[in-house]
Protein backbone atom coordinates (compact mmCIF):
# COMPACT_ATOMS: atom_id res chain seq x y z
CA UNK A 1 -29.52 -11.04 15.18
CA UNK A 2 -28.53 -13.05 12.69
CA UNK A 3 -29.90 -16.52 11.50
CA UNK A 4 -27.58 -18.89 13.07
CA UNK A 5 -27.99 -17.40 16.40
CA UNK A 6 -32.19 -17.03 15.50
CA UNK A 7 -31.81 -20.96 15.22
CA UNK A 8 -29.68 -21.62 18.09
CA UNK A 9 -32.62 -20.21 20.26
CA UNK A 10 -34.75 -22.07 18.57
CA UNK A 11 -32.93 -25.09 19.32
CA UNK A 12 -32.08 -24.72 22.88
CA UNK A 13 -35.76 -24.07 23.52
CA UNK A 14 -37.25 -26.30 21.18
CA UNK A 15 -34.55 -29.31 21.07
CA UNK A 16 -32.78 -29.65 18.04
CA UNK A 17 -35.00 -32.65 16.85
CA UNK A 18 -38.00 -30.25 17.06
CA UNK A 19 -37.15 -26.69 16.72
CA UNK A 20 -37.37 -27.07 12.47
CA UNK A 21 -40.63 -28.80 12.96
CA UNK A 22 -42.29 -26.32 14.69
CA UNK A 23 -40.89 -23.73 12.94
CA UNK A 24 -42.15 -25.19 9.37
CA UNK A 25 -45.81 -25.82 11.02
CA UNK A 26 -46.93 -23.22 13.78
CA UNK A 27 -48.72 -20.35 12.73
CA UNK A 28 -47.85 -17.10 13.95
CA UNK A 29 -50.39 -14.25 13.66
CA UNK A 30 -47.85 -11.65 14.23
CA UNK A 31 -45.68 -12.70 11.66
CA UNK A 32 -49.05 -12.22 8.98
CA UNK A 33 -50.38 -16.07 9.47
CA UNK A 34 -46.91 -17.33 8.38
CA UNK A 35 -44.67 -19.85 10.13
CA UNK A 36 -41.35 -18.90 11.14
CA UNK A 37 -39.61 -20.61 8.30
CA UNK A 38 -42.00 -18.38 5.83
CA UNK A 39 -41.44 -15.32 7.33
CA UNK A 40 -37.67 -15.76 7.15
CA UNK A 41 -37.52 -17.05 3.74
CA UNK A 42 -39.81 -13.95 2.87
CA UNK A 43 -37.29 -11.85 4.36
CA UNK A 44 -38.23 -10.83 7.75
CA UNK A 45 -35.46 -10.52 9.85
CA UNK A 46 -34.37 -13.14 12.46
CA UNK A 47 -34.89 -10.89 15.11
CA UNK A 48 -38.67 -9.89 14.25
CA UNK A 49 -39.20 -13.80 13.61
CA UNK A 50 -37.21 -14.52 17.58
CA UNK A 51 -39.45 -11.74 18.74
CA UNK A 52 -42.80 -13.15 17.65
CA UNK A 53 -41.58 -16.57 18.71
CA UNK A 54 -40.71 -15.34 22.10
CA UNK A 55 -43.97 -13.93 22.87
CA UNK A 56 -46.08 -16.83 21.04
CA UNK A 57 -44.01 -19.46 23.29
CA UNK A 58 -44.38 -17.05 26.30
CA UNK A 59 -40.61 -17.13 27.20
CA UNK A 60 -38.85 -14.85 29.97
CA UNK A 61 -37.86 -11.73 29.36
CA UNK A 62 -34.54 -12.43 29.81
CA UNK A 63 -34.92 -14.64 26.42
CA UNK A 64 -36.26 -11.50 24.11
């Protein structure tokens, strides 16, 4: 996955208005008590980040 599509998830779940917000300000503990944003700009990949999102924002399955 790379980061454009991470964020176009983000954004069709979220709503573009929102999706950055969150993203800057919810802590995930999966991603070691970083936000999303963090964890990317420390590296993680987008996918990792998406997968931790997905399970934090208890999406379908057919979103992982």
């Amino acid at each position: 996955m790379r980061h454009t599509e991470f964020w176009a998830r983000m954004d069709r779940h979220l709503g573009p208005g929102y999706a950055r917000v969150w993203a800057d300000s919810f802590v995930i503990g999966a991603l070691d008590h970083r936000t999303a944003s963090e964890a990317l700009a420390a590296g993680v990949s987008p996918k990792e980040v998406w997968r931790a999102v997905w399970e934090v924002r208890e999406l379908p399955e057919s979103e992982r």
